[in-house]
Protein backbone atom coordinates (compact mmCIF):
# COMPACT_ATOMS: atom_id res chain seq x y z
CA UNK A 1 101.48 145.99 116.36
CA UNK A 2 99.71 149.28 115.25
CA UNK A 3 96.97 151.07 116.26
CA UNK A 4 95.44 150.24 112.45
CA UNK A 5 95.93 146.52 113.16
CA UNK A 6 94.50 145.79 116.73
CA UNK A 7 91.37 148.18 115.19
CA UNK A 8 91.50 146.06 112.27
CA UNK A 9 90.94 142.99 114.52
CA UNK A 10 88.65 144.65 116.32
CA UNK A 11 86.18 145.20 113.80
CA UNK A 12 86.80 141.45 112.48
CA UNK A 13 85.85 140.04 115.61
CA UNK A 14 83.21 141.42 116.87
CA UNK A 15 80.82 141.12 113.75
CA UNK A 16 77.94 140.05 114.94
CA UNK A 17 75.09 137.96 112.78
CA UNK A 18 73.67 140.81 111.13
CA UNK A 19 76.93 141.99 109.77
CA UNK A 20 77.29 144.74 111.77
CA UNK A 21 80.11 145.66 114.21
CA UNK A 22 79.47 146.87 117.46
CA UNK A 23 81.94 149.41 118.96
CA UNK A 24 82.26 151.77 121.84
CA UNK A 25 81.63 154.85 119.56
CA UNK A 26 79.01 153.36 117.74
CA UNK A 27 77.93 151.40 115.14
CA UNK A 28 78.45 150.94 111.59
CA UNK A 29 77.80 149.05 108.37
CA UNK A 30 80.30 146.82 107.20
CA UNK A 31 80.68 143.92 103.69
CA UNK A 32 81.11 140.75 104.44
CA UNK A 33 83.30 140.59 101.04
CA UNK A 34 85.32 143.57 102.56
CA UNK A 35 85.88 141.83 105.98
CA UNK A 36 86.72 138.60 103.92
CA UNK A 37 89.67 140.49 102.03
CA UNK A 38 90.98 142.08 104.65
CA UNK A 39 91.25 138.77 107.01
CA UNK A 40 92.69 137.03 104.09
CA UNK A 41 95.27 139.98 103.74
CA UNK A 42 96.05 139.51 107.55
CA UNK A 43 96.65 136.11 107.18
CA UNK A 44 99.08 136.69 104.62
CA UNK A 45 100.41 138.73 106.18
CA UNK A 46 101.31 136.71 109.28
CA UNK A 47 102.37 134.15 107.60
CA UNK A 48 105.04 136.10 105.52
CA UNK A 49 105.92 137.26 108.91
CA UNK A 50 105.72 140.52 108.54
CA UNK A 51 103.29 141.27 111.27
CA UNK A 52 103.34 139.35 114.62
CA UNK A 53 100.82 139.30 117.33
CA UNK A 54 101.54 139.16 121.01
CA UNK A 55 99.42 137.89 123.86
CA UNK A 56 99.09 140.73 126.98
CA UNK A 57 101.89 139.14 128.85
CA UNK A 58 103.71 140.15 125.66
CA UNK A 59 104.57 137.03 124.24
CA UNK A 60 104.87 136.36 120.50
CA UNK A 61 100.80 133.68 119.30
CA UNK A 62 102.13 130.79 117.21
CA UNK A 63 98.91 129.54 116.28
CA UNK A 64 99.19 129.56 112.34
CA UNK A 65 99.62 126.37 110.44
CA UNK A 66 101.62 126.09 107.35
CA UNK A 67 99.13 123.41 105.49
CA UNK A 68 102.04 123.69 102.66
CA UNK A 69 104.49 122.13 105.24
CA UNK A 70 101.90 119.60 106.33
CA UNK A 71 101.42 117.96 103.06
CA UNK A 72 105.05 118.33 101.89
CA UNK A 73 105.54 116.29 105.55
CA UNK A 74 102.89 113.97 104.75
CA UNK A 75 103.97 112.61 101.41
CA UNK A 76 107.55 112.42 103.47
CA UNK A 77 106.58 110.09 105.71
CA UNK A 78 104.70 107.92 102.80
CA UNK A 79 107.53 107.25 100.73
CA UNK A 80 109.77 106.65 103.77
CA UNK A 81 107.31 104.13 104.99
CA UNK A 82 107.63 100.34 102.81
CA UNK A 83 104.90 99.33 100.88
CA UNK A 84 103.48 95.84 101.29
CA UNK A 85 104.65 94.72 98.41
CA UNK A 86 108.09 95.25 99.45
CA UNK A 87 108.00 93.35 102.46
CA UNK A 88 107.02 90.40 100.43
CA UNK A 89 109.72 88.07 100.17
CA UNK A 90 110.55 87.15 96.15
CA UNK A 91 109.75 84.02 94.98
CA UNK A 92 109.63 82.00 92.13
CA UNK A 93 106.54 80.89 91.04
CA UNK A 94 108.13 77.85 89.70
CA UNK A 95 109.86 76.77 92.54
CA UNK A 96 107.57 73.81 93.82
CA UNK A 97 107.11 73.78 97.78
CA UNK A 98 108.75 71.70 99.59
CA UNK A 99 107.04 68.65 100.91
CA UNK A 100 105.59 68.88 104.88
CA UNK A 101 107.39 66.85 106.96
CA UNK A 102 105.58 65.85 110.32
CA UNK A 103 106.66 64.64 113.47
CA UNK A 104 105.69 63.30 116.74
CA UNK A 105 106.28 66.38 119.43
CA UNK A 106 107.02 65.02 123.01
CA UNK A 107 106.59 68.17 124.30
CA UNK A 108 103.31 69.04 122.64
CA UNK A 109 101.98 65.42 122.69
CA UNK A 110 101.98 63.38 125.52
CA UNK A 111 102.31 59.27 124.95
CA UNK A 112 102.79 56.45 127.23
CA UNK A 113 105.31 53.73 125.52
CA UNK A 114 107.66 50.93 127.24
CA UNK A 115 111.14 51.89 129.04
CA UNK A 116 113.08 51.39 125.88
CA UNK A 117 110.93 54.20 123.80
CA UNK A 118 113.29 56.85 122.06
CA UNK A 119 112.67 60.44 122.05
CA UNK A 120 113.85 62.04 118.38
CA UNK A 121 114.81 65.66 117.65
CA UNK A 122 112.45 67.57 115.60
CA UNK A 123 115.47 68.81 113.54
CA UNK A 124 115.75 66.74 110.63
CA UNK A 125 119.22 66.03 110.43
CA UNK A 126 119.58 65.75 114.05
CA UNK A 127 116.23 62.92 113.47
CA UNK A 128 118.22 61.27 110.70
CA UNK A 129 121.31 60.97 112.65
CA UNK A 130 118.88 59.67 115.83
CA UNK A 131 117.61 56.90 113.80
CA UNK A 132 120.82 55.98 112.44
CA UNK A 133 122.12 55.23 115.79
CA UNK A 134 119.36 53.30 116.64
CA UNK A 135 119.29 51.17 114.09
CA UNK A 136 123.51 50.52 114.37
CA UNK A 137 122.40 49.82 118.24
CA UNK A 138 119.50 47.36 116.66
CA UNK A 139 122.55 45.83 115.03
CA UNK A 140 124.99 45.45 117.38
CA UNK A 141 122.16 44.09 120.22
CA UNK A 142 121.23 41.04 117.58
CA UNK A 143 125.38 40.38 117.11
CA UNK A 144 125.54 39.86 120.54
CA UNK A 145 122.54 37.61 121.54
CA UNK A 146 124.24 35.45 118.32
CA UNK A 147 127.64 35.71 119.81
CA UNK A 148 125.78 34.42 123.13
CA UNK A 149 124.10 31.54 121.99
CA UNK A 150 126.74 30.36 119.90
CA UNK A 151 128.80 30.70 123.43
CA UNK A 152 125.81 28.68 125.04
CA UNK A 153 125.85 25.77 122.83
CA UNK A 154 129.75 25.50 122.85
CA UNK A 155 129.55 25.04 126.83
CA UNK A 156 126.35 22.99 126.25
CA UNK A 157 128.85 20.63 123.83
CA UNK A 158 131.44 20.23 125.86
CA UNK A 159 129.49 19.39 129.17
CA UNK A 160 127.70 16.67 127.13
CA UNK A 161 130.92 15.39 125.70
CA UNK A 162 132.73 14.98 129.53
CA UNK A 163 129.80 13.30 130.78
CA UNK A 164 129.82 11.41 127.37
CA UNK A 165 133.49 9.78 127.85
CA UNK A 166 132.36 8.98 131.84
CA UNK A 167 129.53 7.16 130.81
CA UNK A 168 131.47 5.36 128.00
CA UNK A 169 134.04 4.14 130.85
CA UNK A 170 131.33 2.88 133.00
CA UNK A 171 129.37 0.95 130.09
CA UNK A 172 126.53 3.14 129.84
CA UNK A 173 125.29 4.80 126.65
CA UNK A 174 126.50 7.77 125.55
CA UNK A 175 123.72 10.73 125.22
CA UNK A 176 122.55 11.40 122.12
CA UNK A 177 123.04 14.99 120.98
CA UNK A 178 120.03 17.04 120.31
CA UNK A 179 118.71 18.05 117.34
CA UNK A 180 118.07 21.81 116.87
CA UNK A 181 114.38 22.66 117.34
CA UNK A 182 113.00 23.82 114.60
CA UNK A 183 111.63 27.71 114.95
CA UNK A 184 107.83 27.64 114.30
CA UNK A 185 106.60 28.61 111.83
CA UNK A 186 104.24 31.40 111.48
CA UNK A 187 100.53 30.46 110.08
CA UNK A 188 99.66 32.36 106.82
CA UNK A 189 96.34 34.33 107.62
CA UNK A 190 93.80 35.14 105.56
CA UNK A 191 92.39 38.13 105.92
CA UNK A 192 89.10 37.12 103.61
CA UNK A 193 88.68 34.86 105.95
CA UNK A 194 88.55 36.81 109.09
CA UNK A 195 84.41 37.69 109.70
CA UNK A 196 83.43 41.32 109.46
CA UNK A 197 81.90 42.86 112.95
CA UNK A 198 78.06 42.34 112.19
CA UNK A 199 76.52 45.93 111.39
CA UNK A 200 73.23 46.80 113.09
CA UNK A 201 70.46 48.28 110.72
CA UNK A 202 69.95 51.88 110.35
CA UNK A 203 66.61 51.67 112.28
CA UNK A 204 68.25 50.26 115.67
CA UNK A 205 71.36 52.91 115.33
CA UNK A 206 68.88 55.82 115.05
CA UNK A 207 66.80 55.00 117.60
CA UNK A 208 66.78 56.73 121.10
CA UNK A 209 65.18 56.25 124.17
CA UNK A 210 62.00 58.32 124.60
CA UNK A 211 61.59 60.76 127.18
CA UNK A 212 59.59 61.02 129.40
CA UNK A 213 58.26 64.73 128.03
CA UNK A 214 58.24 63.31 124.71
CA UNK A 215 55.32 60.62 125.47
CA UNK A 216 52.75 61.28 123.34
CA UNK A 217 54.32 63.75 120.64
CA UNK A 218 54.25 60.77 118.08
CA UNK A 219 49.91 60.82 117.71
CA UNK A 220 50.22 64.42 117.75
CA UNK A 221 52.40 63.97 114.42
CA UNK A 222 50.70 61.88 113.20
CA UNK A 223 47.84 64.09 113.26
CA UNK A 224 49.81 66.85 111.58
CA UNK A 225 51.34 64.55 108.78
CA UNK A 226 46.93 63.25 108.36
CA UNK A 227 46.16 67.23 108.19
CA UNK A 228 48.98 67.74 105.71
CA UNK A 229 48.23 64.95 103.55
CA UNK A 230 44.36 65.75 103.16
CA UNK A 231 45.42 69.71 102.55
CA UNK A 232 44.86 71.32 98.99
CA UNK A 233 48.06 71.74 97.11
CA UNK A 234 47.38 75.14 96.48
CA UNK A 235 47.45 76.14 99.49
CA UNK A 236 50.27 74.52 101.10
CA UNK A 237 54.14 76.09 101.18
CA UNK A 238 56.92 76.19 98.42
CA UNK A 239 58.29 72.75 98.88
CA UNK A 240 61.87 74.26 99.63
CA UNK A 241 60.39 75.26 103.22
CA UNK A 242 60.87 71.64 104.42
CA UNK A 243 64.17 71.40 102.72
C-alpha cells in the first residue's frame, strides 16, 4: 500500500465529532462530503481488488462483504428449498374418503374375557381371514357335538335293545323307548312390559349435604334476595350481569 493510502486512512479515521482530523503535525479542516467520496472510492476500490490492505504481521484483511453475492446466494437457496404447496400430496377433490374402520387394540386396551377369547390382527385382511377361520372352526365344533350325539343315541339303542330281548326271554316287559325331550322353548319378552328404573325428582338429585361452614349462609341470602327485591330498578345492574 502507498504512502497516499495509509495517509488517506489516516485522515478517515481519526475524524473526530467536530469534523476535524487530528494529526501529529497539526490540525486541519476537512468536508464531511469530501471524506464521504473518498471512503466510497476506497471501497471501490477494494472491492475491484485493486488495492489490498495488510494487517502488521503482513497478512492480506478479508473483511469486505460482497452484498451482491449475498442476495444472488439467498434467492439460491429459496428456489432450491420446496414450497409447501409442493409437499402436499395431490388429490382429488372428488375422491370421497374412505370410511374409518375401528378396532379393538389388545395392546393399547386391556380386557378381561374367558379362555376361549380370540385376539384379531389390526390388518384388515389379516382380520378378515381371522374371522373366517373362526367361524369354519364354529362349524366344524357344532358337526362334531352332532356326530357325537348321534353316536350316543346309537349305543343308547342298542343297549336298550339287548336288555330288551333278555327281558322278553324271561317274561318281563320290554322297556319302552323314550321319547325325545322336547328343547324348551324360549319365552317371548316384552320389552313394554319390563318397568322403567323409578327416576328421583330434580330437587332430591340436586341436593347436597350442607357443610358445616355453610350453616347459616341460606338467611344471609335470603336477606340479599329481600334487599334486591325492595331495590329501585334504576339503580340496579344490566340484567346480563347475572347471566
Amino acid at each position: 500500500m502507498s504512502m497516499h493510502q495509509n495517509d488517506r486512512f489516516d485522515r478517515i479515521g481519526d475524524i473526530s465529532t467536530d469534523g476535524r482530523v487530528d494529526k501529529a503535525m497539526g490540525s486541519q479542516s476537512f468536508n464531511f462530503s469530501g471524506i464521504d467520496e473518498e471512503k466510497s472510492e476506497l471501497y471501490e476500490k477494494l472491492s475491484e481488488g485493486k488495492v489490498t490492505l495488510q494487517t502488521s504481521d503482513g497478512l492480506d484483511v478479508e473483511f469486505l462483504v460482497d452484498f451482491n453475492a449475498k442476495v444472488k446466494e439467498r434467492q439460491e437457496s429459496q428456489q432450491s428449498q420446496p414450497t409447501y404447496h409442493d409437499e402436499l400430496p395431490t388429490t382429488s377433490t372428488s375422491s370421497e374418503p374412505a370410511p374409518l374402520v375401528e378396532h379393538y387394540v389388545p395392546e393399547e386396551e386391556r380386557r378381561e374375557y374367558g379362555v376361549s377369547h380370540m385376539k384379531f390382527s389390526s390388518e384388515e385382511e389379516k382380520r378378515q381371514a381371522q374371522i373366517k377361520s373362526l367361524y369354519d372352526m364354529t362349524a366344524e365344533t357344532e358337526k362334531m357335538r352332532a356326530k357325537n350325539k348321534s353316536a350316543a343315541d346309537e349305543k343308547a339303542r342298542a343297549k336298550r335293545e339287548k336288555l330288551n330281548a333278555l327281558r322278553r326271554r324271561k317274561g318281563l316287559p320290554e322297556i319302552r323307548t323314550p321319547s325325545p325331550e322336547p328343547e324348551p322353548e324360549e319365552p317371548e319378552v316384552n320389552l313394554e312390559e319390563i318397568p322403567l328404573p323409578i327416576e328421583k325428582p330434580l330437587r332430591e338429585r340436586e341436593r347436597k349435604p350442607e357443610r358445616e361452614w355453610d350453616r347459616g349462609k341460606g338467611r344471609y341470602n335470603t336477606w340479599i334476595q329481600k334487599q334486591r327485591d325492595e331495590r329501585d330498578e334504576e339503580f340496579a345492574p344490566p340484567s346480563f350481569y347475572y347471566q
